[in-house]
C-alpha atoms as a PDB file:
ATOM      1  CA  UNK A   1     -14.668  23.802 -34.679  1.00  0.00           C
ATOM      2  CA  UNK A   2     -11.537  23.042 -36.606  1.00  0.00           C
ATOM      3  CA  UNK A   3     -10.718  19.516 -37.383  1.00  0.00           C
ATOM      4  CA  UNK A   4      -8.441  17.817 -35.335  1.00  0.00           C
ATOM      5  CA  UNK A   5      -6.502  13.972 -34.743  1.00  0.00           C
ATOM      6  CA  UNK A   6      -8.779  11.865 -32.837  1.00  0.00           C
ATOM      7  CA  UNK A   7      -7.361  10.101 -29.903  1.00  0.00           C
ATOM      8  CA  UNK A   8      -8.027   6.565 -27.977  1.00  0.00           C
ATOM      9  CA  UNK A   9     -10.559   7.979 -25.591  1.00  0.00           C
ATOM     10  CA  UNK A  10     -12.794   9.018 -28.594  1.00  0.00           C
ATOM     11  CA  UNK A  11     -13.273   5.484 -29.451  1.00  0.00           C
ATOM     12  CA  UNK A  12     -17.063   4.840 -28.424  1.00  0.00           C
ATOM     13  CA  UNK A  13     -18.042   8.351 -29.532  1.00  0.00           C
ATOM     14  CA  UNK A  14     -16.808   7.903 -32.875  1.00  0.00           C
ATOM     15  CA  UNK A  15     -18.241   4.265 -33.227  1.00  0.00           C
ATOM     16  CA  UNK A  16     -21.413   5.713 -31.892  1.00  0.00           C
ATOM     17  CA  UNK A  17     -22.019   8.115 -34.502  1.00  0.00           C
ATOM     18  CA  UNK A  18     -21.167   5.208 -37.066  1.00  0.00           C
ATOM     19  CA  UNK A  19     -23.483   3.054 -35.943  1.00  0.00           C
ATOM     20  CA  UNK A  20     -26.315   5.627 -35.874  1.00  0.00           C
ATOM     21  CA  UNK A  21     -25.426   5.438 -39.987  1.00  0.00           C
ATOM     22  CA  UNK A  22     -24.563   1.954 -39.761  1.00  0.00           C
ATOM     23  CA  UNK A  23     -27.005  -0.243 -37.436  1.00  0.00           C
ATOM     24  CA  UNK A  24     -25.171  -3.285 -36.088  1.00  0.00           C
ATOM     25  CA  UNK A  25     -26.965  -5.959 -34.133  1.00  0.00           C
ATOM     26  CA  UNK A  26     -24.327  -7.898 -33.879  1.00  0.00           C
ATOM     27  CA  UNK A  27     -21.886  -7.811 -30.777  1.00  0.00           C
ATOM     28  CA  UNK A  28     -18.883  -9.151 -33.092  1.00  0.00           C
ATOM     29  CA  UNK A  29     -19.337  -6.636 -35.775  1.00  0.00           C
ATOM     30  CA  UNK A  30     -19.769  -3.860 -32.816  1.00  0.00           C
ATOM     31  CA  UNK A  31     -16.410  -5.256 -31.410  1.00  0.00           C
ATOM     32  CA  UNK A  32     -14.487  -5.539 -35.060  1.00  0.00           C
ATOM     33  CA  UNK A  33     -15.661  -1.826 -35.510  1.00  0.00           C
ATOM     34  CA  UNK A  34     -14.057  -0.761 -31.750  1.00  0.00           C
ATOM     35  CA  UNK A  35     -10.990  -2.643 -32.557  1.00  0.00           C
ATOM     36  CA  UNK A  36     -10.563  -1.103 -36.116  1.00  0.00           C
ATOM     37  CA  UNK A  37     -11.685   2.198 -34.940  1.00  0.00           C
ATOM     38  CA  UNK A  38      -8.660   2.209 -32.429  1.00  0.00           C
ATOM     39  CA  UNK A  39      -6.366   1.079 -34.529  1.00  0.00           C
ATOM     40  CA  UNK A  40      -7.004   3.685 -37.044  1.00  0.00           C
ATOM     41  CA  UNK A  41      -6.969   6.299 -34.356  1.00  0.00           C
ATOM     42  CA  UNK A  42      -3.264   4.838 -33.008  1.00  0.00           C
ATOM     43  CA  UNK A  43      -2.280   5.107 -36.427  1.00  0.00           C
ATOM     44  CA  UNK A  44      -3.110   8.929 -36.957  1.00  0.00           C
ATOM     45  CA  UNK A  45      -5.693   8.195 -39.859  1.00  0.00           C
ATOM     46  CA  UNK A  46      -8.490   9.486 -38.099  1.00  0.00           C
ATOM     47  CA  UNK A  47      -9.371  13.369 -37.934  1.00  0.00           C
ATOM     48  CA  UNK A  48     -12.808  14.509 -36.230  1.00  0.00           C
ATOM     49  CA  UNK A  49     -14.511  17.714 -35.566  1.00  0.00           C
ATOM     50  CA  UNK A  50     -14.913  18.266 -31.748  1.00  0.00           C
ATOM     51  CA  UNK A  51     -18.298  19.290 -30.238  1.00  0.00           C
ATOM     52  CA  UNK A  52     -19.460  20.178 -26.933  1.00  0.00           C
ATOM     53  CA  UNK A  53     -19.993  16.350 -25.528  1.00  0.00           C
ATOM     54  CA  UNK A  54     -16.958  15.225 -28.194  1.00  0.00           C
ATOM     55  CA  UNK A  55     -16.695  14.229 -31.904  1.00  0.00           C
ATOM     56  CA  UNK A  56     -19.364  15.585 -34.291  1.00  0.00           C
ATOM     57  CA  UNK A  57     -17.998  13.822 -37.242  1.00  0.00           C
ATOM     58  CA  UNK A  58     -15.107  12.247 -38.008  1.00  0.00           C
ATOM     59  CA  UNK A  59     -13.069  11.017 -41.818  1.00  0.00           C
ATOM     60  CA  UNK A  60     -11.026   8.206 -41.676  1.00  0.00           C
ATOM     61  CA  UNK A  61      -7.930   8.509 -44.599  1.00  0.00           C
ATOM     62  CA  UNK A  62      -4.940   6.324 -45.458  1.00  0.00           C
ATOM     63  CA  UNK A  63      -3.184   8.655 -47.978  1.00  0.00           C
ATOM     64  CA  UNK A  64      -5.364   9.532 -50.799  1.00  0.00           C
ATOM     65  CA  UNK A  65      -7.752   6.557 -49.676  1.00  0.00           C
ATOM     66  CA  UNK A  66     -10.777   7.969 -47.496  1.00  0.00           C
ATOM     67  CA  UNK A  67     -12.264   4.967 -45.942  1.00  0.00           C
ATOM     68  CA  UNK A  68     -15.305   6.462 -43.887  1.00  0.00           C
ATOM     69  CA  UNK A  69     -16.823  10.675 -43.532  1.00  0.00           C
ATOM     70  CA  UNK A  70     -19.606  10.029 -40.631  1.00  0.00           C
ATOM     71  CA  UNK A  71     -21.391  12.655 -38.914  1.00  0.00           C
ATOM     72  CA  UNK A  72     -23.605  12.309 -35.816  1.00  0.00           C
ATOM     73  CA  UNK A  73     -27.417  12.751 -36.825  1.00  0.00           C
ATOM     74  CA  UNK A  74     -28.050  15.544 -34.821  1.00  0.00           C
ATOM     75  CA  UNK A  75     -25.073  17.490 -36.698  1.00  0.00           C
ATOM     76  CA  UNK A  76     -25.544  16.852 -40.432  1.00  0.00           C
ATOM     77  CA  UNK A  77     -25.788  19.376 -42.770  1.00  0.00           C
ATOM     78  CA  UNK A  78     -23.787  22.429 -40.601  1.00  0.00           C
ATOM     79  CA  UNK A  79     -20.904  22.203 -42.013  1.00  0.00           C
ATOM     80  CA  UNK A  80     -19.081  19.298 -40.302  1.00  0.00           C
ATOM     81  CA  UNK A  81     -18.375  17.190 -43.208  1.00  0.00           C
ATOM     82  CA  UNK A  82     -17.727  20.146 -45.463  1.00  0.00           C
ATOM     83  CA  UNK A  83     -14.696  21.386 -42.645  1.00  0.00           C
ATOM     84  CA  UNK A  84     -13.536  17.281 -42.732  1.00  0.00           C
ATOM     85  CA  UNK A  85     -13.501  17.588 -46.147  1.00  0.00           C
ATOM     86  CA  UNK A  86     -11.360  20.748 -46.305  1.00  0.00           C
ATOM     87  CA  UNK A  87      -9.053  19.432 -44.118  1.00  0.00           C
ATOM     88  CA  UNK A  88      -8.553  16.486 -46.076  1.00  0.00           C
ATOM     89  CA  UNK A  89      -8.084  17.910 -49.884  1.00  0.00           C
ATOM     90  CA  UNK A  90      -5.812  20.704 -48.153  1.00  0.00           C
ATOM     91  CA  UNK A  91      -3.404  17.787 -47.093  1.00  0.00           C
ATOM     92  CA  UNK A  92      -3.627  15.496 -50.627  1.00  0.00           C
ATOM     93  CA  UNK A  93      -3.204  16.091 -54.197  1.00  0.00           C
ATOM     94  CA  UNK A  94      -5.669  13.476 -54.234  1.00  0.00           C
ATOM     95  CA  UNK A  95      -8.307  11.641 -52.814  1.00  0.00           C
ATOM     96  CA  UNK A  96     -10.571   8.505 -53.809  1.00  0.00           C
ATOM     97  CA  UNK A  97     -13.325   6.624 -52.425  1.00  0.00           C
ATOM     98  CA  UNK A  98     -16.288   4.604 -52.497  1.00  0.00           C
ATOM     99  CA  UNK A  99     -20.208   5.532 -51.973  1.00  0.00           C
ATOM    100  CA  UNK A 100     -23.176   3.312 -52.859  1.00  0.00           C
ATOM    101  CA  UNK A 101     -24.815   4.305 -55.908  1.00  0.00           C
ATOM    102  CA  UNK A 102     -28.436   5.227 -54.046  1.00  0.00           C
ATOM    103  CA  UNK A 103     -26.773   7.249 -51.801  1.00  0.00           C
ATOM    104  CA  UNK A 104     -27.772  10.751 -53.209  1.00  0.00           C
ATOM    105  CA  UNK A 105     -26.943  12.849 -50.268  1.00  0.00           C
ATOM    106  CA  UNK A 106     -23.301  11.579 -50.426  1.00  0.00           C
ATOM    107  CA  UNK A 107     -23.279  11.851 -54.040  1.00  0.00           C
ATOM    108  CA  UNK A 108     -23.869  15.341 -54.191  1.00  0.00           C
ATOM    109  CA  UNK A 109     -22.016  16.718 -51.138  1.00  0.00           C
ATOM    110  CA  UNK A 110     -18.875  14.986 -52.988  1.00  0.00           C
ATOM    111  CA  UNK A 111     -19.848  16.399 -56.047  1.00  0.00           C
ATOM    112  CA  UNK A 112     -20.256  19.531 -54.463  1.00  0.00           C
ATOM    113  CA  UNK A 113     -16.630  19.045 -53.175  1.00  0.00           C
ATOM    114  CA  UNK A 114     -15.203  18.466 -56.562  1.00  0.00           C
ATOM    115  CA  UNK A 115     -15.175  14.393 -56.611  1.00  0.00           C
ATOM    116  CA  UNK A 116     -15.954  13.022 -59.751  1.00  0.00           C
ATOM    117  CA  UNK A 117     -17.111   8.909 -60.582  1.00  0.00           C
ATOM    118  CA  UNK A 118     -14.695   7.066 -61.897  1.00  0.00           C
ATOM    119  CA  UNK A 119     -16.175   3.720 -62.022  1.00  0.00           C
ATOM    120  CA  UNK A 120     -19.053   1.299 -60.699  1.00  0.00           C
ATOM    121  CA  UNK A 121     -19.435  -1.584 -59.018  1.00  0.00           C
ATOM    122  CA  UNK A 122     -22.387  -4.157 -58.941  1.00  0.00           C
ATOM    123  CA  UNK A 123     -20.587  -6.350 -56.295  1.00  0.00           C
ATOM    124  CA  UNK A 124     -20.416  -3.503 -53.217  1.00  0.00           C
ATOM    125  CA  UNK A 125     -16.445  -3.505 -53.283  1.00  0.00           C
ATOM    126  CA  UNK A 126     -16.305  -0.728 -51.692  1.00  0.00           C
ATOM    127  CA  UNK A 127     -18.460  -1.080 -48.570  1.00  0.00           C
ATOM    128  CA  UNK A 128     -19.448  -3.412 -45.717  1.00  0.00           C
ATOM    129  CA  UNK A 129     -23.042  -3.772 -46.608  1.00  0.00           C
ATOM    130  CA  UNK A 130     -22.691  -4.921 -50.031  1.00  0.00           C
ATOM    131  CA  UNK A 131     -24.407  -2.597 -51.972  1.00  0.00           C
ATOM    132  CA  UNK A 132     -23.790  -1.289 -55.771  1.00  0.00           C
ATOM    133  CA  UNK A 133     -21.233   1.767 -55.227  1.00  0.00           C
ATOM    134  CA  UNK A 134     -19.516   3.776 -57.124  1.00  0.00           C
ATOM    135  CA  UNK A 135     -15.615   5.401 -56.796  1.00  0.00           C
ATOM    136  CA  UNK A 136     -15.094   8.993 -56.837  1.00  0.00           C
ATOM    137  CA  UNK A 137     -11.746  11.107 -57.445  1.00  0.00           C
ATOM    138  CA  UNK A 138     -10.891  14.388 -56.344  1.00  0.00           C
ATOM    139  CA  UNK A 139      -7.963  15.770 -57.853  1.00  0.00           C
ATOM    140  CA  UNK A 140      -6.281  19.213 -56.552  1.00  0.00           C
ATOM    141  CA  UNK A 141      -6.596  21.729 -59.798  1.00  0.00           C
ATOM    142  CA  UNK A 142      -8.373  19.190 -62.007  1.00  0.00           C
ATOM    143  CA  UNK A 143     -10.014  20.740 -65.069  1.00  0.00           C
END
């Protein structure tokens, strides 16, 4: 299960496994995340980690930016972020991002990856729901 480009036709399965993180009742904000989804997939930012019946996981990156590392429920913790991850800091000399500040899972699989915090944010900057986050750095052969 190496990690691969996502294509068009992965669209719902990817947006599925983000909304089993992110519950959206709302048909616009379903539609936005389709529409983004696709365009971040057209524009080769999205890499995923096939399964059986399609994407496992998938990590969204614009550079060094990572906007999103989603896995589906019934795949979390065997390895699928870890391999995303990999993928990622073996393509970048570095890599940021943003994770709300009661997320401890996320907190210590980055930290477990190397990512340190760099700053905090009371305002949710970072992500759509508006909670306190925090940004994390990973730089290749920091001390």
């Amino acid at each position: 299960m190496t990690p691969c480009r996502a294509r068009l036709w992965h669209v719902l399965r990817l947006a599925r496994i983000l909304w089993a993180a992110v519950p959206r009742r709302d048909w616009r904000a379903r539609l936005g995340d389709l529409v983004l989804l696709a365009r971040l997939i057209r524009r080769g930012q999205i890499t995923h980690v096939p399964g059986r019946l399609g994407p496992c996981g998938f990590l969204a990156r614009d550079g060094s930016r990572i906007h999103a590392l989603y896995t589906h429920p019934r795949a979390r913790r065997t390895g699928v972020a870890s391999r995303l991850m990999a993928e990622a800091q073996t393509a970048a000399q570095r890599l940021e991002l943003w994770t709300a500040q009661d997320n401890a899972a996320a907190r210590a699989f980055y930290a477990a990856h190397g990512f340190y915090p760099v700053n905090l944010s009371c305002e949710g900057q970072g992500n759509d729901e508006g909670r306190p986050d925090m940004r994390l750095i990973w730089k290749r052969n920091a001390p």
